[in-house]
Protein backbone atom coordinates (compact mmCIF):
# COMPACT_ATOMS: atom_id res chain seq x y z
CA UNK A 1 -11.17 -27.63 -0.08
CA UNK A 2 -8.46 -25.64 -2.22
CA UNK A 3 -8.16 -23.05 1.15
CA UNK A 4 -7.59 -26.10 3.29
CA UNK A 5 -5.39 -27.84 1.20
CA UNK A 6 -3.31 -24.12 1.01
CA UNK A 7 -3.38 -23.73 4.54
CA UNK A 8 -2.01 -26.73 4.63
CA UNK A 9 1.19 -26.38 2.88
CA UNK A 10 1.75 -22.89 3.59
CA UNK A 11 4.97 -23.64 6.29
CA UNK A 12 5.80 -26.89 4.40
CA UNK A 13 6.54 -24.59 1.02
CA UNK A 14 7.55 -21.54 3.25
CA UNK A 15 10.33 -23.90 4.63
CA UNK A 16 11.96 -24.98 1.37
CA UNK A 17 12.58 -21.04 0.62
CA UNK A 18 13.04 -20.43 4.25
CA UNK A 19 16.43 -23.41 4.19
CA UNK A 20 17.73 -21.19 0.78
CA UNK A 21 17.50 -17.86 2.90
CA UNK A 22 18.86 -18.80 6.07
CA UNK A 23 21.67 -19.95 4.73
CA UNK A 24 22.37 -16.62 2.46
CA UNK A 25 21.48 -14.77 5.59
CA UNK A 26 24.71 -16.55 7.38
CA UNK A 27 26.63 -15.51 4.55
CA UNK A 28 25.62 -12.06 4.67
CA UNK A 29 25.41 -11.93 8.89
CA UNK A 30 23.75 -7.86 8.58
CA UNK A 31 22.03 -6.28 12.02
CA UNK A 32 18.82 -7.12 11.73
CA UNK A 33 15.98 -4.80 12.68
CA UNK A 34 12.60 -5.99 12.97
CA UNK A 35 9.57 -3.72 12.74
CA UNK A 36 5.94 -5.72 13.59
CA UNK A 37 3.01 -5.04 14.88
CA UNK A 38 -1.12 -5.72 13.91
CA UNK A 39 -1.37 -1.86 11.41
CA UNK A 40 1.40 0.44 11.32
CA UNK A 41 4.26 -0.93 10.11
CA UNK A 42 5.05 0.07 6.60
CA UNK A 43 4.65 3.51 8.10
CA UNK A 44 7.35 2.95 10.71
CA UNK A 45 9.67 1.53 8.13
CA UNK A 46 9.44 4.37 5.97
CA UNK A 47 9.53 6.93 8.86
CA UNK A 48 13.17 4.55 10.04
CA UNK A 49 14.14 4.57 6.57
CA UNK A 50 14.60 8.41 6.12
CA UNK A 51 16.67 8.22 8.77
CA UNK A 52 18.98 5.38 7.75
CA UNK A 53 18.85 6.22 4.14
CA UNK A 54 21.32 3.91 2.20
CA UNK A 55 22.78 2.49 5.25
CA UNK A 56 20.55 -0.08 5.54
CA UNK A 57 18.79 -2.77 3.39
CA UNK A 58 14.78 -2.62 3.57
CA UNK A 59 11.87 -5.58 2.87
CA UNK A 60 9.70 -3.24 0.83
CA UNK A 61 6.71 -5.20 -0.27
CA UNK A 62 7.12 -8.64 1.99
CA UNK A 63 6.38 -9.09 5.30
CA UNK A 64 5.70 -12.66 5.26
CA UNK A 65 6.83 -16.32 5.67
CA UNK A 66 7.33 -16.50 1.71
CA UNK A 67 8.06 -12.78 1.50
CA UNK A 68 10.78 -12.50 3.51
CA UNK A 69 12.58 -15.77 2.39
CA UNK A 70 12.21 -13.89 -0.86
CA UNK A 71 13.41 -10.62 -0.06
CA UNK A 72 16.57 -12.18 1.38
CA UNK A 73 17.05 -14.65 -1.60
CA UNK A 74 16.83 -11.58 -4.15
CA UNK A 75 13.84 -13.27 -5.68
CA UNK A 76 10.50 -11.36 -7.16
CA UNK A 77 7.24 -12.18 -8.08
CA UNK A 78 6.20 -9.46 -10.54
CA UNK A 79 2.94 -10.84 -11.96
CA UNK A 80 1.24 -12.72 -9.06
CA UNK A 81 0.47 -16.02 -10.63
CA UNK A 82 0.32 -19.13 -10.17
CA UNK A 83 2.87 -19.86 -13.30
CA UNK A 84 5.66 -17.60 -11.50
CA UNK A 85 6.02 -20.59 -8.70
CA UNK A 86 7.81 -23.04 -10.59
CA UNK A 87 10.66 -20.41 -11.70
CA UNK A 88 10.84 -19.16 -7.94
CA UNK A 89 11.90 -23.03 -6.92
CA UNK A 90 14.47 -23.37 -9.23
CA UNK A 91 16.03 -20.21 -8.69
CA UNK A 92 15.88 -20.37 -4.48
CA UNK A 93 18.96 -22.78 -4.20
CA UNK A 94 20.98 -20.76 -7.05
CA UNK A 95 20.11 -17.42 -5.14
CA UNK A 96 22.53 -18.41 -2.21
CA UNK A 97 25.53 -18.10 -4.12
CA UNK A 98 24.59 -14.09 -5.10
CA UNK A 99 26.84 -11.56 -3.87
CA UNK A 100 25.39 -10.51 -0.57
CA UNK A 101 24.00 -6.85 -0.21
CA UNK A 102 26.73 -4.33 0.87
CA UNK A 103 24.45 -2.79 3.46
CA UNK A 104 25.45 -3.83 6.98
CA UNK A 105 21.88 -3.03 8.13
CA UNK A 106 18.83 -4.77 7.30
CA UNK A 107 15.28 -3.72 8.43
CA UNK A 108 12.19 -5.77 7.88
CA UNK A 109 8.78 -5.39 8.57
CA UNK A 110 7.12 -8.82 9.73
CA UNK A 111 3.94 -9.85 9.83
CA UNK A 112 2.01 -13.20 12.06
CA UNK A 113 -1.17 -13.53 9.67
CA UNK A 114 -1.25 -16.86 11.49
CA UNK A 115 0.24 -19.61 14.39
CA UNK A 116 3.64 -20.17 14.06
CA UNK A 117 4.38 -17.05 12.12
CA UNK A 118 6.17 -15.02 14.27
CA UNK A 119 8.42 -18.46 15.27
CA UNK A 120 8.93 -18.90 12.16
CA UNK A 121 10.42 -15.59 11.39
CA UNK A 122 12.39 -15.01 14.59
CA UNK A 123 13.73 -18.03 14.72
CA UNK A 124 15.12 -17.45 10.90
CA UNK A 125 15.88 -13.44 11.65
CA UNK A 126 17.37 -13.48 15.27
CA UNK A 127 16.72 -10.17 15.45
CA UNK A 128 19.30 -8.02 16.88
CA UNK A 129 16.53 -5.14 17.26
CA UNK A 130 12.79 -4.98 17.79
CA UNK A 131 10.38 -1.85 16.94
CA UNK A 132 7.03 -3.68 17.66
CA UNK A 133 4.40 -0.92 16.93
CA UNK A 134 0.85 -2.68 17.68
CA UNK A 135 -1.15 -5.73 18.58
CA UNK A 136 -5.15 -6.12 17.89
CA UNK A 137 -7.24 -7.98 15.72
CA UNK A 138 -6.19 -8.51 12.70
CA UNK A 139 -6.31 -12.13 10.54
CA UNK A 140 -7.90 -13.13 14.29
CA UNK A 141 -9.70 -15.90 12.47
CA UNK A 142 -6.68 -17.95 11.95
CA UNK A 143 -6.18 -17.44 15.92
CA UNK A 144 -9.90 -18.97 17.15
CA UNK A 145 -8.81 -22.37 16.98
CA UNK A 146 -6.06 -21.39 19.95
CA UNK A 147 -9.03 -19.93 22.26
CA UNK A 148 -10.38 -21.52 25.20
CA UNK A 149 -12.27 -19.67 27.98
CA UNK A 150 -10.55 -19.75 31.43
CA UNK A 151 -13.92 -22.16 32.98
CA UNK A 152 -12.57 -24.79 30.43
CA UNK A 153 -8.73 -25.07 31.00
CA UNK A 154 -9.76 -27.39 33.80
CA UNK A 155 -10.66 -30.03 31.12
CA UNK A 156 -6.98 -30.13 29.11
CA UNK A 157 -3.76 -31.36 30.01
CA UNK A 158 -0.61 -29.49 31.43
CA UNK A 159 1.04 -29.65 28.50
CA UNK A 160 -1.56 -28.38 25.97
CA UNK A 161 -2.18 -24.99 28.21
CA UNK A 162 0.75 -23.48 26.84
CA UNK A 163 -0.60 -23.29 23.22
CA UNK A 164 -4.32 -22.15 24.14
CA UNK A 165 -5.63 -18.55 25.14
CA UNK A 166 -8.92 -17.04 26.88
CA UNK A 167 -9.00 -14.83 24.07
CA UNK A 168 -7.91 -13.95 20.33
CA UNK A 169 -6.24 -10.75 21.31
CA UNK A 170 -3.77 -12.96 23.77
CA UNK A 171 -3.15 -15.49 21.35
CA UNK A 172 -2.32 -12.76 18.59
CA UNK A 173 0.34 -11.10 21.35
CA UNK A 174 1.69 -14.09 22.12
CA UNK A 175 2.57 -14.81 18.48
CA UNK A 176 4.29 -11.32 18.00
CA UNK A 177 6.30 -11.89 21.12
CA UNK A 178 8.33 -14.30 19.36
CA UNK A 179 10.28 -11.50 17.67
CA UNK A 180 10.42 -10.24 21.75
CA UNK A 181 11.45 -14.02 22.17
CA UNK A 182 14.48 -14.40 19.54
CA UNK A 183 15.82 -10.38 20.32
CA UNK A 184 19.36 -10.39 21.34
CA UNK A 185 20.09 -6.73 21.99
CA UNK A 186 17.55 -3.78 22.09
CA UNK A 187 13.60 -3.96 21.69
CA UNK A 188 11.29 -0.61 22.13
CA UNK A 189 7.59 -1.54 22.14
CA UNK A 190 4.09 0.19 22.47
CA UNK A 191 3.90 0.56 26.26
CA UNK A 192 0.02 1.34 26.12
CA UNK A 193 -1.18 -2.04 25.28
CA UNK A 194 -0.55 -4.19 28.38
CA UNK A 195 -0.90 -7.70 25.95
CA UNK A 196 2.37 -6.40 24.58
CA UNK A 197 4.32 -5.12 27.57
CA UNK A 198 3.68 -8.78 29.18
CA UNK A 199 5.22 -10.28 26.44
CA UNK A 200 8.18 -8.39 27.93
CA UNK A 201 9.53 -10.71 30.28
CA UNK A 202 10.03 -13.35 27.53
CA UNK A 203 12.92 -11.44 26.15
CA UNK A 204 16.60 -11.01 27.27
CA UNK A 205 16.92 -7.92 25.34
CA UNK A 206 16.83 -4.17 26.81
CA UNK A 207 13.30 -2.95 27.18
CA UNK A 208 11.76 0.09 26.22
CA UNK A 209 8.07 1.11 26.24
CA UNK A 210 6.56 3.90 24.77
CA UNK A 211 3.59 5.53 26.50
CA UNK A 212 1.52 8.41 25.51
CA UNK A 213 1.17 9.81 28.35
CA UNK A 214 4.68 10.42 28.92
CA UNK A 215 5.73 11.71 26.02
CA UNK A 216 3.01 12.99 23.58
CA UNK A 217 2.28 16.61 24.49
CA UNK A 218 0.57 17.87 21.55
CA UNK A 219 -1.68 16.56 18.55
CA UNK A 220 -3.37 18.88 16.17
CA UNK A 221 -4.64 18.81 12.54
CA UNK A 222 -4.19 21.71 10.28
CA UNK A 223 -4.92 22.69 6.74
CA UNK A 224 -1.44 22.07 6.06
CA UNK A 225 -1.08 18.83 7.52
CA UNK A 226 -0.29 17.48 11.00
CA UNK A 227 1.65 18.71 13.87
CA UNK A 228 3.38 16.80 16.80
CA UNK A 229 4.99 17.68 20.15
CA UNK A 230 6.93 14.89 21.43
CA UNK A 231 9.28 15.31 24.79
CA UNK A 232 8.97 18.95 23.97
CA UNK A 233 10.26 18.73 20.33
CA UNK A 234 8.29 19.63 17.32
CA UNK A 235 7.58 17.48 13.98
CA UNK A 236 5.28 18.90 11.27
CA UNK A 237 4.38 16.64 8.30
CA UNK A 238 2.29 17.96 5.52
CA UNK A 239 0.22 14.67 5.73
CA UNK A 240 -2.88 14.15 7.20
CA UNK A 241 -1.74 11.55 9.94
CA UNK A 242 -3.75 9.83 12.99
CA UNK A 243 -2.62 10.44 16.47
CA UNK A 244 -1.23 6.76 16.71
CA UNK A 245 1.49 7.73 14.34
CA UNK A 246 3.07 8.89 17.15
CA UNK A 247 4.16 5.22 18.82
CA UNK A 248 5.99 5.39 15.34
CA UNK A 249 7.94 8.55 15.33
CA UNK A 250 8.78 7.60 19.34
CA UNK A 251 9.90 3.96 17.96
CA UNK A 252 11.93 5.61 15.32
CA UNK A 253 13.61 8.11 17.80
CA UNK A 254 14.17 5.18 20.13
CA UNK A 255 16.15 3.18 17.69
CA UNK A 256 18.20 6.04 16.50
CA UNK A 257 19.53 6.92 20.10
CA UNK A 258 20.36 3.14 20.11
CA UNK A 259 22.61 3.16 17.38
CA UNK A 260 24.06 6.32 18.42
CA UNK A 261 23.24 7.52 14.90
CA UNK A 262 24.26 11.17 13.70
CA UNK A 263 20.80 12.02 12.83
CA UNK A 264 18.74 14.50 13.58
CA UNK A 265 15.74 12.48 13.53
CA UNK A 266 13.75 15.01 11.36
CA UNK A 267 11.20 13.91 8.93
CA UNK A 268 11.31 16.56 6.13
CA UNK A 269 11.76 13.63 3.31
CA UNK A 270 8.91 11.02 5.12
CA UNK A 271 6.74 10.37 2.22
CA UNK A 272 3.66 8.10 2.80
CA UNK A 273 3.56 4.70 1.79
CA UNK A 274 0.09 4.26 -0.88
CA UNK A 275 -3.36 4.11 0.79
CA UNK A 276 -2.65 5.07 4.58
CA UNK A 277 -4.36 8.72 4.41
CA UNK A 278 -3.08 10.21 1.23
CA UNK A 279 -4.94 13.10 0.52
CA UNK A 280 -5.78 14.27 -3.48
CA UNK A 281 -7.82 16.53 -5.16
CA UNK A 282 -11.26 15.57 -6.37
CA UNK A 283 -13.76 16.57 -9.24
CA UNK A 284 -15.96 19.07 -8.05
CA UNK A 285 -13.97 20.39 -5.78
CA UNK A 286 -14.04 17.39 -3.30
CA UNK A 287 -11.11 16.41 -0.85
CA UNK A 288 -10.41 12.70 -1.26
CA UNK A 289 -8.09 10.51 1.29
CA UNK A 290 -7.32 7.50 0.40
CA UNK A 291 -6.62 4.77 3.45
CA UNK A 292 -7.50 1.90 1.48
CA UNK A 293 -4.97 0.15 1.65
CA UNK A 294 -6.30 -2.24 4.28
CA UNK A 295 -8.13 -1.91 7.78
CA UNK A 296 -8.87 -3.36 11.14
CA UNK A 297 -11.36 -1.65 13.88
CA UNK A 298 -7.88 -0.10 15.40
CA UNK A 299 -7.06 1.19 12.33
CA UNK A 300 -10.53 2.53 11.62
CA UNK A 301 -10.63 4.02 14.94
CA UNK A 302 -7.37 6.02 14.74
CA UNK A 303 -8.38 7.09 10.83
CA UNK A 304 -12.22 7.95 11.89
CA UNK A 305 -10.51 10.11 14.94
CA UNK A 306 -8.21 12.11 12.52
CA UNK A 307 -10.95 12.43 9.74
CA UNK A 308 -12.89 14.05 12.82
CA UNK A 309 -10.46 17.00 13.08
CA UNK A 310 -10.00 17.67 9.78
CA UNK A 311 -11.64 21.07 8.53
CA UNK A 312 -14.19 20.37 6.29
CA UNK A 313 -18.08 21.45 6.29
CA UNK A 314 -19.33 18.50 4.52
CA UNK A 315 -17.62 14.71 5.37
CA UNK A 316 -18.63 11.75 4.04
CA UNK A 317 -16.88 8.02 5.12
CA UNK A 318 -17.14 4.98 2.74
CA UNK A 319 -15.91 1.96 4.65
CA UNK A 320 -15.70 -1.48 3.84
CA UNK A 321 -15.52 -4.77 5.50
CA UNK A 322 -13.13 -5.61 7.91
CA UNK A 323 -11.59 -9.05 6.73
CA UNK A 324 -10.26 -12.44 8.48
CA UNK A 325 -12.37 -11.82 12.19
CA UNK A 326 -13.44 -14.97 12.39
CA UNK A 327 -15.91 -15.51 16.09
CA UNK A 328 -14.59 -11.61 16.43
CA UNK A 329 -16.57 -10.71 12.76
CA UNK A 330 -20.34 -9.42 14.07
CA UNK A 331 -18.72 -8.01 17.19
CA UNK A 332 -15.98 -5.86 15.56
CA UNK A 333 -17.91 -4.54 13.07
CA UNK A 334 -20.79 -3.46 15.64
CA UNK A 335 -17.86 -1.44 17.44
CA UNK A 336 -17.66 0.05 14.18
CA UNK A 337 -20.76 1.36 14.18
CA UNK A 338 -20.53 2.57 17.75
CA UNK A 339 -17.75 5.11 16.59
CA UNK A 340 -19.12 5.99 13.73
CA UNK A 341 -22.54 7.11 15.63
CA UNK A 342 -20.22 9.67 17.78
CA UNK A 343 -19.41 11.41 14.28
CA UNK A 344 -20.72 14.05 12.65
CA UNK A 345 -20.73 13.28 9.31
CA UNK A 346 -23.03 13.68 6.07
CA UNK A 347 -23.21 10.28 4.43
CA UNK A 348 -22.06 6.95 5.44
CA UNK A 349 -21.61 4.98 2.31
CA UNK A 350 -21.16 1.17 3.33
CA UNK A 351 -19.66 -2.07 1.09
CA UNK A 352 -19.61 -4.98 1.88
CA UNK A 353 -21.58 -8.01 3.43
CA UNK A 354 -20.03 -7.95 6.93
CA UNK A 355 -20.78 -3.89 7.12
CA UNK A 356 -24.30 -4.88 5.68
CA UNK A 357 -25.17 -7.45 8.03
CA UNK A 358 -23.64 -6.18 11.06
CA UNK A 359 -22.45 -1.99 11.10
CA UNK A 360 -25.30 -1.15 8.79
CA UNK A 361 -28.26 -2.55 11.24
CA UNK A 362 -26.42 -1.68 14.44
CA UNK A 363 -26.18 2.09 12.90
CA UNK A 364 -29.65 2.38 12.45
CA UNK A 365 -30.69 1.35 15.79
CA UNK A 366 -28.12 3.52 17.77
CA UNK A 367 -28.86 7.03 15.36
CA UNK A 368 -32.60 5.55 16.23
CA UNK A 369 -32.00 5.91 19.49
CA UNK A 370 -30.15 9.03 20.10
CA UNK A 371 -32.83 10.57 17.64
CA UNK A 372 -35.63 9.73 20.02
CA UNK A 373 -33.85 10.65 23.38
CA UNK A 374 -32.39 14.17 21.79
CA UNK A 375 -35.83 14.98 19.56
CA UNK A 376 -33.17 15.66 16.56
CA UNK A 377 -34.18 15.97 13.13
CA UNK A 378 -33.78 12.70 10.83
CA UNK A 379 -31.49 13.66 8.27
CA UNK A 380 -27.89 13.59 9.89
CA UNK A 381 -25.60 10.67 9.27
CA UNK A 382 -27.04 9.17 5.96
CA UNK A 383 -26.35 5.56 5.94
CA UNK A 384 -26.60 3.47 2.65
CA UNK A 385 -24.82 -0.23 2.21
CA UNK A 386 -24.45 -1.79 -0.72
CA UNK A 387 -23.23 -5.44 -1.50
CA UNK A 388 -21.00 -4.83 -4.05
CA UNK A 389 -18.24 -1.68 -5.03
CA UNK A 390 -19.30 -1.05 -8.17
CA UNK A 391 -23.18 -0.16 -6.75
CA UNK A 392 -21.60 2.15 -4.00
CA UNK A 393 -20.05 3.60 -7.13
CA UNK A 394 -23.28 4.91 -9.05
CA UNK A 395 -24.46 6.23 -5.43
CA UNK A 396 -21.18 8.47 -5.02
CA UNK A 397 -21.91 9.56 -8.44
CA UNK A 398 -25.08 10.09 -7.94
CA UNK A 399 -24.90 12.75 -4.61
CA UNK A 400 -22.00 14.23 -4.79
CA UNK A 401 -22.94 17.98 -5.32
CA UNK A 402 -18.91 19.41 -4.53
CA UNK A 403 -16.95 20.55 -1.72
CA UNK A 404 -17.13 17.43 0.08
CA UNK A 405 -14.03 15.51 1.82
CA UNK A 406 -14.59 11.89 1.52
CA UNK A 407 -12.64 9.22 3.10
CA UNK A 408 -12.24 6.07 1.68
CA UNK A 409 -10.82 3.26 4.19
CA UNK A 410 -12.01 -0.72 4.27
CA UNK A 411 -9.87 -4.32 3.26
CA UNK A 412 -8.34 -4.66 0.11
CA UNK A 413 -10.46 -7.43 -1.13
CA UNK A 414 -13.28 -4.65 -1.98
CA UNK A 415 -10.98 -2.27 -3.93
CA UNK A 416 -11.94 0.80 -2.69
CA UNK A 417 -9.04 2.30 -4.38
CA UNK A 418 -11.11 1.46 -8.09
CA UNK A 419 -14.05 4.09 -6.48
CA UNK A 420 -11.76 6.73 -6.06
CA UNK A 421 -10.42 6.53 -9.68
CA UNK A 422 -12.84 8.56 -11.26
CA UNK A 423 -12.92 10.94 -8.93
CA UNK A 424 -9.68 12.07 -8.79
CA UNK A 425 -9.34 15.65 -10.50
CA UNK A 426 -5.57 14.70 -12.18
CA UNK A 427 -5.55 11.55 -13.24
CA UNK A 428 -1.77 11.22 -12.83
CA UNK A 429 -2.91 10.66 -9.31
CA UNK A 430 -3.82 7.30 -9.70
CA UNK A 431 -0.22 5.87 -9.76
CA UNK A 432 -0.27 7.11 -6.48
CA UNK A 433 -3.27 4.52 -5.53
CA UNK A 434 -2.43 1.51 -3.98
CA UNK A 435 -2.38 -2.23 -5.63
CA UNK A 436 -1.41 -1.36 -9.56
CA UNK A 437 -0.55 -3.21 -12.34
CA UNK A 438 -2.49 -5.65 -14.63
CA UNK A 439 -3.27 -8.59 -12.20
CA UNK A 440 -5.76 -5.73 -10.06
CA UNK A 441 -6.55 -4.20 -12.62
CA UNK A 442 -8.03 -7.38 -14.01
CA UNK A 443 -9.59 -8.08 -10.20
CA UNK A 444 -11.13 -4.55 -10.44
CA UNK A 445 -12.64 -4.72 -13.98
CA UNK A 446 -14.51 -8.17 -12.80
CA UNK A 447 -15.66 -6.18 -9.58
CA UNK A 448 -17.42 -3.51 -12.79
CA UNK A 449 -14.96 -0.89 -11.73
């Protein structure tokens, strides 16, 4: 009842702070650069922001319909609590008389976590730029309602067709295209995924896509990090990165020629935002990376891929669910499994009902499978799930001998991060793990972390 009645008001509230914005936004009238997409874009904000620097103003920390509104309105939430909403009301309409930013740039990173998100931020942003980085299933449960299969269109009017799709991943494009939509100049998209490029032809702006093929020549993981060649020039980060990053480094490049910047578009000051592959030193000698800071089978597909390359004798994975699937749930997380089978790994540690129910069993029967038809010794690939974090705790704990690279990647809601705590050799480190302060540190001390 309380999610309904939220779901409910979410654009009725969002508006109020929406009105506020919009009208400081006039006021301020900066080139606005949007960077969207399903997993990715914090990383491609960062990776634009080295080369803007202090040119430009960025949306750190929002990418929402409140977010945003906030970000332009100057206004914070610091403790996450209820109590905080009351102030944030009375200070929205007193937040349009600030002195507007000094930055003629602004570049934010926008999210559609639901219908009539991305119209809701284009429509408010007019975006003069686009960088839109991915499109796959992610929040898709908030999309079923908009699905119909094809055999059943026959049965709805003309005018209802336009807001129903034969399937979540068109209904999640279509939503993203807005920002497409409400561009007025320049737009350079991931030219791979053909739900994106036909969201094209709903824009006015100039067009770029960015395919792989064309452009990626090289990908390789070393001990010191990872290496790119793109159109024949070099980048080196001393991150461990997944191939995909490279849609983002081509975005960034793409924008950068648009602007006729003076940059050189290197990277040497790209730091990583928290939980998207940092890597720190364990107890016991162990590797730890830490993508935890949320996940989606695209994004567990690009970070399994990378973890595959990385040079280490012993691997372990411990993955949690993937959140907000909806009819996509069983499916997606079977897919999971699927990959994970094609790995050669030493334990797969599992949390989470959705990995129980769904990767666990589906696992099992595949490794059962390839055991029988190869004759190969039982043994490789250790699964284990567990319901809750704090049990996949005492079984991490319990095996881990040393010299073992373990990555950690699942949803936030099973604070994976609160696993990798104790395990981190300097214990400075864990400012450098993602959702801090005292209202997770509260979640994670209920969770028995």
């Amino acid at each position: 009842m309380i999610a309904w009645f939220k779901q409910k008001l979410y654009f009725p509230i969002a508006w109020y702070f929406r009105f506020f914005a919009a009208i400081r936004l006039r006021h301020w009238h900066p080139e606005i650069i949007v960077i969207t997409g399903s997993s990715g874009k914090t990383t491609l904000l960062h990776l634009v922001e080295v080369q803007l620097g202090n040119a430009a103003k960025y949306s750190h920390h929002a990418n929402s319909s409140f977010g945003i509104p906030f970000d332009i309105l100057e206004l914070h939430r610091k403790s996450l609590r209820q109590s905080e909403w009351f102030g944030l009301f009375f200070k929205a309409p007193v937040a349009v008389f600030k002195k507007v930013p000094k930055e003629h740039l602004y570049v934010v990173e926008a999210d559609c976590d639901r219908p009539n998100e991305g119209k809701f931020l284009a429509s408010l942003l007019h975006p003069d730029i686009v960088l839109w980085v991915s499109s796959s299933r992610t929040h898709s449960m908030n999309f079923d309602s908009l699905v119909i299969p094809r055999s059943a269109k026959w049965r709805i009017g003309r005018d209802e067709k336009k807001n129903v799709f034969s399937n979540v991943e068109e209904a999640i494009a279509y939503e993203y295209g807005y920002f497409l939509e409400y561009c007025s100049g320049f737009a350079a998209i991931n030219g791979d995924t053909p739900l994106m490029t036909q969201q094209a032809k709903r824009s006015k702006a100039k067009i770029v896509l960015i395919q792989k093929r064309q452009h990626l020549q090289k990908y390789r993981i070393t001990g010191n990090g990872t290496e790119f060649i793109i159109d024949t020039r070099q980048y080196r980060f001393p991150h461990l990165l997944p191939e995909e990053l490279f849609y983002s480094i081509a975005l960034t490049r793409a924008v950068i020629e648009h602007l006729h910047s003076d940059s050189t578009i290197a990277f040497s000051h790209f730091s990583l935002p928290t939980g998207r592959s940092s890597v720190f030193a364990g107890i016991k000698n162990t590797t730890i990376i830490d993508s935890t800071y949320n996940a989606n089978l695209s994004s567990m597909k690009a970070i399994l891929a990378m973890f595959a390359q990385f040079p280490a004798k012993k691997k372990w994975v411990v993955l949690s669910d993937m959140m907000e699937l909806g009819n996509e749930e069983q499916e997606e997380h079977e897919k999971l499994a699927e990959i994970l089978t094609d790995m050669t790994l030493e334990r797969i540690v599992l949390v989470g009902k959705r990995t129980g129910a769904y990767t666990y069993p589906k696992l099992l029967s595949l490794q059962e499978g390839r055991r029988i038809a190869s004759s190969a010794k039982r043994g490789h690939n250790q699964v284990v799930s567990f319901l809750q974090t704090k049990d996949a705790k005492g079984y991490i704990e319990k095996y881990l001998i040393g010299g073992e690279a373990i990555l950690f990647k699942g949803s936030q809601s099973m604070l994976l991060e609160g696993l990798i705590e104790p395990l981190l050799k300097n214990k400075s480190d864990v400012a450098k793990l993602p959702r801090r302060g005292a209202f997770w540190e509260e979640k994670r001390k209920k969770a028995g972390l």
